[in-house]
N, C-alpha and C. Protein backbone atom coordinates (compact mmCIF):
# COMPACT_ATOMS: atom_id res chain seq x y z
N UNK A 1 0.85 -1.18 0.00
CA UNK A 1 0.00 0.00 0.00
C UNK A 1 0.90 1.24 0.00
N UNK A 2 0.76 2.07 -0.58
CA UNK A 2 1.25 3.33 -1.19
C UNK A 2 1.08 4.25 0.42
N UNK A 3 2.42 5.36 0.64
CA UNK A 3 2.46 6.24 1.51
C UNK A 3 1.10 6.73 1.48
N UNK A 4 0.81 7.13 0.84
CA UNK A 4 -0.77 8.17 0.27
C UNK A 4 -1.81 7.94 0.70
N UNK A 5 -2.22 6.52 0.41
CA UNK A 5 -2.99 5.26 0.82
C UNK A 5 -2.47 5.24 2.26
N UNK A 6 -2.22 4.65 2.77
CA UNK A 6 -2.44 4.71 4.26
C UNK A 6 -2.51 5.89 4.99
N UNK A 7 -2.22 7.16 4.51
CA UNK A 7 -2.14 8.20 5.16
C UNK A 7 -3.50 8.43 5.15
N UNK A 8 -4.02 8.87 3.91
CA UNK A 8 -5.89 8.84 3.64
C UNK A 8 -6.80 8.21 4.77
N UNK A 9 -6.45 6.82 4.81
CA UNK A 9 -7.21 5.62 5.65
C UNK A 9 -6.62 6.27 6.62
N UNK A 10 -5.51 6.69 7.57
CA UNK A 10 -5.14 6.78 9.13
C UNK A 10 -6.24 8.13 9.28
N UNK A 11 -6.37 9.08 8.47
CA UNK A 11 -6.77 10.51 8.65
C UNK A 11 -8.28 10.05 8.05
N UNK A 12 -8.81 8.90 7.90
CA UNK A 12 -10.39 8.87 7.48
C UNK A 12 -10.84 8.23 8.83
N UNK A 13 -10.00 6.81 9.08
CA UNK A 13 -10.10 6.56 10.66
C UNK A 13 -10.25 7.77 11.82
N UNK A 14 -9.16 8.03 11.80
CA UNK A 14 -9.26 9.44 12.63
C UNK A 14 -10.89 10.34 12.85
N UNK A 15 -10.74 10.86 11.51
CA UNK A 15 -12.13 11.26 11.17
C UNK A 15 -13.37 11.05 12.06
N UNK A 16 -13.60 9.45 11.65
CA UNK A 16 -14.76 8.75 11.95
C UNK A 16 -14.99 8.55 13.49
N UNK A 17 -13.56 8.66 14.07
CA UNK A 17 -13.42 8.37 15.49
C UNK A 17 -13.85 9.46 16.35
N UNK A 18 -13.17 11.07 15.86
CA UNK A 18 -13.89 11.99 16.10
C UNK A 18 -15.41 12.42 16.12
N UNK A 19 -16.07 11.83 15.05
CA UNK A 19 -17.55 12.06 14.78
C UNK A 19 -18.26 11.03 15.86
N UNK A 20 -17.48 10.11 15.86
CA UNK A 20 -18.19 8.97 17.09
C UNK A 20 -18.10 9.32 18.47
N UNK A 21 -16.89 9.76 18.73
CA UNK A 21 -16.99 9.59 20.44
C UNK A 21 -17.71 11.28 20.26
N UNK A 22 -17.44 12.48 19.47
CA UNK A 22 -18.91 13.36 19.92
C UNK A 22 -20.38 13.09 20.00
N UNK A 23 -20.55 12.30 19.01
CA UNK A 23 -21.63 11.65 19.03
C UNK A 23 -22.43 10.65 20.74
N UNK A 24 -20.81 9.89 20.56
CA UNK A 24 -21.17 8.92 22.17
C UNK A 24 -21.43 9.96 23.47
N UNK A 25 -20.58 11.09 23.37
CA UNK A 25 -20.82 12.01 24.26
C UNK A 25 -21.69 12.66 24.57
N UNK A 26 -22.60 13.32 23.66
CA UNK A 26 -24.05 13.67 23.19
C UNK A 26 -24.92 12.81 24.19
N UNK A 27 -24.56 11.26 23.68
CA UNK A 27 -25.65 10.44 23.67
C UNK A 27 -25.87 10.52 25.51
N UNK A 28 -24.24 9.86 25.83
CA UNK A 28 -23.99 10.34 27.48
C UNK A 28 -23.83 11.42 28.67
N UNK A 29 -24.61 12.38 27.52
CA UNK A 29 -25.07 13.86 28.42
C UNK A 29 -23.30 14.26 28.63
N UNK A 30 -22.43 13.67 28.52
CA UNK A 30 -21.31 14.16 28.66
C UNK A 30 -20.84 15.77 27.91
N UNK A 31 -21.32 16.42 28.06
CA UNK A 31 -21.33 17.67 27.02
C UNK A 31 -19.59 18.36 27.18
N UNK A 32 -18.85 18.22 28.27
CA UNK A 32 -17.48 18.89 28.41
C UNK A 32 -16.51 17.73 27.19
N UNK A 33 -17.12 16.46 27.09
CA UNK A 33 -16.12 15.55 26.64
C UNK A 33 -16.59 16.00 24.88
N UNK A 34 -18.03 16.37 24.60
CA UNK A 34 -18.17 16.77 23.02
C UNK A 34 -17.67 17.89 22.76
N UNK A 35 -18.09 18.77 23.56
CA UNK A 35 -16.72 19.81 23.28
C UNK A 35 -15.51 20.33 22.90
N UNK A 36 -15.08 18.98 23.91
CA UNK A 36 -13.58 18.88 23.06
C UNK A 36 -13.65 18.47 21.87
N UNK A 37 -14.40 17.91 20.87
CA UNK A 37 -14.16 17.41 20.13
C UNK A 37 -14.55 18.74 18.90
N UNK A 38 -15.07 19.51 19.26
CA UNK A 38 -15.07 20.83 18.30
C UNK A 38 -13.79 21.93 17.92
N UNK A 39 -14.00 22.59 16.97
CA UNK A 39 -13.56 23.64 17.30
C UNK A 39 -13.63 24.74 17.52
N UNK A 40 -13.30 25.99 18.66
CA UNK A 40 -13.76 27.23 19.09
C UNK A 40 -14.84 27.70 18.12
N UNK A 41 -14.53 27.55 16.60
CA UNK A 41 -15.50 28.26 15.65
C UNK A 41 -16.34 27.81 14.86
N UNK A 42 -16.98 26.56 15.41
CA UNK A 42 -17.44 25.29 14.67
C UNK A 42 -18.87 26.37 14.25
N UNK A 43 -19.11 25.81 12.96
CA UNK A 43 -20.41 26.29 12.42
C UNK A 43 -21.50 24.64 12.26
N UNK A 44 -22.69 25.16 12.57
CA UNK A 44 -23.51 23.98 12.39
C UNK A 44 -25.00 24.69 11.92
N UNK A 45 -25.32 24.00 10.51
CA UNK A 45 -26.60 24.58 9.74
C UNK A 45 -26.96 22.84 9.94
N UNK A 46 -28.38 23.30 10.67
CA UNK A 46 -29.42 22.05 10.70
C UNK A 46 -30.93 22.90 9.82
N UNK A 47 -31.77 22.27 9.91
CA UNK A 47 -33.13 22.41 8.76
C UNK A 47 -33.72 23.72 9.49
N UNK A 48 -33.75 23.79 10.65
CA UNK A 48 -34.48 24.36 11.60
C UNK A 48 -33.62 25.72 11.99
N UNK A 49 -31.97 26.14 11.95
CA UNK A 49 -31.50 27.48 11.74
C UNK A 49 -29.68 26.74 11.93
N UNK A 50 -28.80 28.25 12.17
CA UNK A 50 -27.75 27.52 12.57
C UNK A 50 -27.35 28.56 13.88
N UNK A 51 -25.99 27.38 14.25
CA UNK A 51 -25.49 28.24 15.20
C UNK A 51 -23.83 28.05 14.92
N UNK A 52 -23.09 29.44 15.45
CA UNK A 52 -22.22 29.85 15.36
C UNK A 52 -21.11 29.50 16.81
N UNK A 53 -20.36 28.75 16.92
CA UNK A 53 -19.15 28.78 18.06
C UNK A 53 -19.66 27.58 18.66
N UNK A 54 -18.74 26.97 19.13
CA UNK A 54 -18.70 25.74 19.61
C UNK A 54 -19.70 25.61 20.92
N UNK A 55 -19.10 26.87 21.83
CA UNK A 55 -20.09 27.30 23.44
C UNK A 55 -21.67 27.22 22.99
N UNK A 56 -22.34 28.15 22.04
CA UNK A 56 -23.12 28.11 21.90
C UNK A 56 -24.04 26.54 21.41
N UNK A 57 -23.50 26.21 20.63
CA UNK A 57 -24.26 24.94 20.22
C UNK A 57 -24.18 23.97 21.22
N UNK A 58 -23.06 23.79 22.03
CA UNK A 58 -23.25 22.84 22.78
C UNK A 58 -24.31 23.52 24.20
N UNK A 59 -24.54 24.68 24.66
CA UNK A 59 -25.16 25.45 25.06
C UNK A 59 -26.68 25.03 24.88
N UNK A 60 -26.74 24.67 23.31
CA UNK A 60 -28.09 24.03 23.44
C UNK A 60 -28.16 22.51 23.08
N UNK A 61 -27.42 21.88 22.89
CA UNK A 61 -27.31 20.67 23.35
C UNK A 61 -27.45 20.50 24.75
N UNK A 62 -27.28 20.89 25.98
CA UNK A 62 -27.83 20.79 27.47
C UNK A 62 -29.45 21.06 27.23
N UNK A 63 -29.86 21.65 26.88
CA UNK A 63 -30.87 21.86 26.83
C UNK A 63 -31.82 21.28 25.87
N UNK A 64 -31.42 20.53 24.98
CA UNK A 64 -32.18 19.34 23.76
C UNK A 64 -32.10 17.88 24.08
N UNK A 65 -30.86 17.81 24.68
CA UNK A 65 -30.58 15.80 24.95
C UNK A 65 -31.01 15.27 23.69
N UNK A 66 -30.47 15.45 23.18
CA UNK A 66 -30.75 14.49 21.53
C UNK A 66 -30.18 13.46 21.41
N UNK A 67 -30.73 12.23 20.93
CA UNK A 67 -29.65 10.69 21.70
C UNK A 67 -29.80 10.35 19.92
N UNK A 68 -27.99 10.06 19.90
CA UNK A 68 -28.28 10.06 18.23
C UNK A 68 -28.06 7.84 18.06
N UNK A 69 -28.53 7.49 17.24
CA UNK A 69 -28.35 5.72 16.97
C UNK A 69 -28.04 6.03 15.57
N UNK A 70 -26.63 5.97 15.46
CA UNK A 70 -26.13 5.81 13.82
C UNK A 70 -26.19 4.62 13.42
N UNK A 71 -26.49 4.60 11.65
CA UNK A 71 -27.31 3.82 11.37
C UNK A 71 -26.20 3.36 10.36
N UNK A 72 -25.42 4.14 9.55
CA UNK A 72 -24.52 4.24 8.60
C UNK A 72 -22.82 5.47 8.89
N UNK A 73 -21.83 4.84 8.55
CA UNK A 73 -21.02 5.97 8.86
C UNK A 73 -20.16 6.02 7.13
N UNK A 74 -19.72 7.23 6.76
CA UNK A 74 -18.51 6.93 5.46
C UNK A 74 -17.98 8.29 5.71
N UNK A 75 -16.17 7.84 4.89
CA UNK A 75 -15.55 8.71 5.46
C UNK A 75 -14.71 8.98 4.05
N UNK A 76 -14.16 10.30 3.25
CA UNK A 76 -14.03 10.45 2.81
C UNK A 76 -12.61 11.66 3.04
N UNK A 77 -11.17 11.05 3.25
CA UNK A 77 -10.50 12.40 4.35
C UNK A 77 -11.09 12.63 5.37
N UNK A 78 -11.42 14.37 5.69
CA UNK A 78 -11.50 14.78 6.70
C UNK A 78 -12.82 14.90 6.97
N UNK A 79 -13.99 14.43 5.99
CA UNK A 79 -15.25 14.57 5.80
C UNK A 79 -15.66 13.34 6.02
N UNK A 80 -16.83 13.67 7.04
CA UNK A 80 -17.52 12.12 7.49
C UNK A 80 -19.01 12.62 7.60
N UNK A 81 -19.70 11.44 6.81
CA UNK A 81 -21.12 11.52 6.81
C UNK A 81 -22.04 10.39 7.52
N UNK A 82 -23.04 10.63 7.79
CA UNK A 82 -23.41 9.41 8.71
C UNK A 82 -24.81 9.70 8.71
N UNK A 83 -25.46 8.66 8.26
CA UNK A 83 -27.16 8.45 8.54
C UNK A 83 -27.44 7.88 9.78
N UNK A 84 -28.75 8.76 10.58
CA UNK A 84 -28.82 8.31 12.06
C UNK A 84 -30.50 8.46 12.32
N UNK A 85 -30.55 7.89 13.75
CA UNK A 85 -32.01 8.36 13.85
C UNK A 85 -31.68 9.17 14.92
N UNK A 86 -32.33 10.69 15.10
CA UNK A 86 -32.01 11.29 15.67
C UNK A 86 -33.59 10.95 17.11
N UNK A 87 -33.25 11.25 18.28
CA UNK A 87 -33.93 11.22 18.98
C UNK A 87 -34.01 12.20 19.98
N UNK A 88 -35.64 12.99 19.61
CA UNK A 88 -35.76 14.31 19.49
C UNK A 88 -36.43 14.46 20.86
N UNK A 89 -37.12 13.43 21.97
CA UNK A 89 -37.55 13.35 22.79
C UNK A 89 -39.18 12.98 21.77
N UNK A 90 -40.07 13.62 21.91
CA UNK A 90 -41.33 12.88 21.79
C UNK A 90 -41.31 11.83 19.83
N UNK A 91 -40.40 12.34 19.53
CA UNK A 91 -39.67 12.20 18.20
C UNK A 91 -38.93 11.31 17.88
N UNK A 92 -38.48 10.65 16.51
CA UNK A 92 -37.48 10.39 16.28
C UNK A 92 -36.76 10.36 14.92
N UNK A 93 -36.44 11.08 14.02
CA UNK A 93 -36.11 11.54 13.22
C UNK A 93 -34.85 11.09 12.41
N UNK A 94 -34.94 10.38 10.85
CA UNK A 94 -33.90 9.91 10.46
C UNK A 94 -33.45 10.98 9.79
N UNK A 95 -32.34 11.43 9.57
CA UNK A 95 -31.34 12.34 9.29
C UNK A 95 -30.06 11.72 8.79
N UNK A 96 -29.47 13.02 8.19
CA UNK A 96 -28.12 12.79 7.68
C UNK A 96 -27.09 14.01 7.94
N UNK A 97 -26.25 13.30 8.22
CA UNK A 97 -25.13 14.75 8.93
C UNK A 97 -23.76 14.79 8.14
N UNK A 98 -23.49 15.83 7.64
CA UNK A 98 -22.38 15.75 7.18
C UNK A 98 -21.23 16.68 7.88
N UNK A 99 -19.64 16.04 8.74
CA UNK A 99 -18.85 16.54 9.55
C UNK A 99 -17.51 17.12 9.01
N UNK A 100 -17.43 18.26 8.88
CA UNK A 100 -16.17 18.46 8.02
C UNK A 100 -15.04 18.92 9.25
N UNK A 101 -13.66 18.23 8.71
CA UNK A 101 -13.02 18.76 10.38
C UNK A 101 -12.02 19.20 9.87
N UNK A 102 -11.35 19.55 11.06
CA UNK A 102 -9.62 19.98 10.63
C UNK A 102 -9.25 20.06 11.40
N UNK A 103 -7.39 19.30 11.35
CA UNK A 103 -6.85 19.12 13.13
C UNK A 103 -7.30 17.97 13.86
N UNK A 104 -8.00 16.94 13.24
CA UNK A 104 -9.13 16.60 13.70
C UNK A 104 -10.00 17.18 15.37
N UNK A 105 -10.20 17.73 14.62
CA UNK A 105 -11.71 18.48 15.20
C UNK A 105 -12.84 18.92 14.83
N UNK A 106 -13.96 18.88 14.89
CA UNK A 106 -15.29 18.83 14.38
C UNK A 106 -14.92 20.95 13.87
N UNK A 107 -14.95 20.83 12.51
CA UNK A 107 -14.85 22.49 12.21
C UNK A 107 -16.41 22.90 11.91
N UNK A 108 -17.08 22.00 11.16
CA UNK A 108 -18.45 22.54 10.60
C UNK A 108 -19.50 21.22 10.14
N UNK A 109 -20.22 21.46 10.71
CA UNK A 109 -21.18 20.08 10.07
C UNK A 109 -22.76 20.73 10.00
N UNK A 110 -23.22 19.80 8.67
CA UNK A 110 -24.66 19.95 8.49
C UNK A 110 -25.78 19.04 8.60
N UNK A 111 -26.93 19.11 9.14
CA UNK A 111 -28.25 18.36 9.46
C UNK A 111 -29.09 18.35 8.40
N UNK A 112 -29.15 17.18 7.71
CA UNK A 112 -30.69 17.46 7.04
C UNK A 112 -31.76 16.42 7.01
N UNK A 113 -33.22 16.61 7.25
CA UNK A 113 -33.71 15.71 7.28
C UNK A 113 -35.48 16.33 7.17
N UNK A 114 -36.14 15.37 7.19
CA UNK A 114 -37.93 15.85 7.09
C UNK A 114 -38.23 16.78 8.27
N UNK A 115 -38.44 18.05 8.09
CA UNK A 115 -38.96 18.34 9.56
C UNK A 115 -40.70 18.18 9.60
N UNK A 116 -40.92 17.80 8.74
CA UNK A 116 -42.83 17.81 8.93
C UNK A 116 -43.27 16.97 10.37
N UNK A 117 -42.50 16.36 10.42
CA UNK A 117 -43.14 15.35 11.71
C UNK A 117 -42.84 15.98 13.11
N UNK A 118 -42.07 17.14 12.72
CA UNK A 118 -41.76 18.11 14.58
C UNK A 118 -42.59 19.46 14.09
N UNK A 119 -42.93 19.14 13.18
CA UNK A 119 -43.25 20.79 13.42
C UNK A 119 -44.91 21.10 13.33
């Protein structure tokens, strides 16, 4: 396997590992441990608006408890996408998120999915 080739795969691993344990953290109300996994200026556009800086979004993550069950993960470099059911409390919502990082750290990711059934 080619320098190139394994470098890709170590930094797609990487990737995926990042998107998971924020994810596991989420799931475990652990909100200081998802944190870390951002960065200071992380941008996040979901269906419903976005938010700007890492404080803030996780800010309302305390206040949503969203318990995510990924369903699918792929990793492409530093970009990882993943189909999940999101669990919204009276809800549960299949979605797709796409995580773009750098450093590995969560830099910007997007939500999209049906909102007819929350709203």
């Amino acid at each position: 396997m080619s320098s190139f080739n394994s470098n890709r795969l170590f930094t797609e691993h990487n990737a995926k590992v990042v998107v998971q344990d924020f994810l596991s953290a989420l799931n475990a109300e652990d909100f200081d441990l998802a944190r870390q996994q951002l960065h200071d200026d992380l941008h996040f556009k979901g269906v419903m608006g976005e938010r700007s800086g890492a404080d803030v979004y996780i800010e309302d993550m305390k206040k949503m408890k969203f318990k995510y069950d990924v369903k699918k993960v792929f990793a492409d470099g530093e970009e990882v996408c993943l189909w999940y059911d999101i669990n919204m409390g009276p809800k549960t919502i299949f979605a797709c998120g796409w995580y773009k990082l750098r450093d590995e750290k969560i830099q910007s990711f997007q939500v999209i999915f049906d909102p007819r059934p929350i709203l």
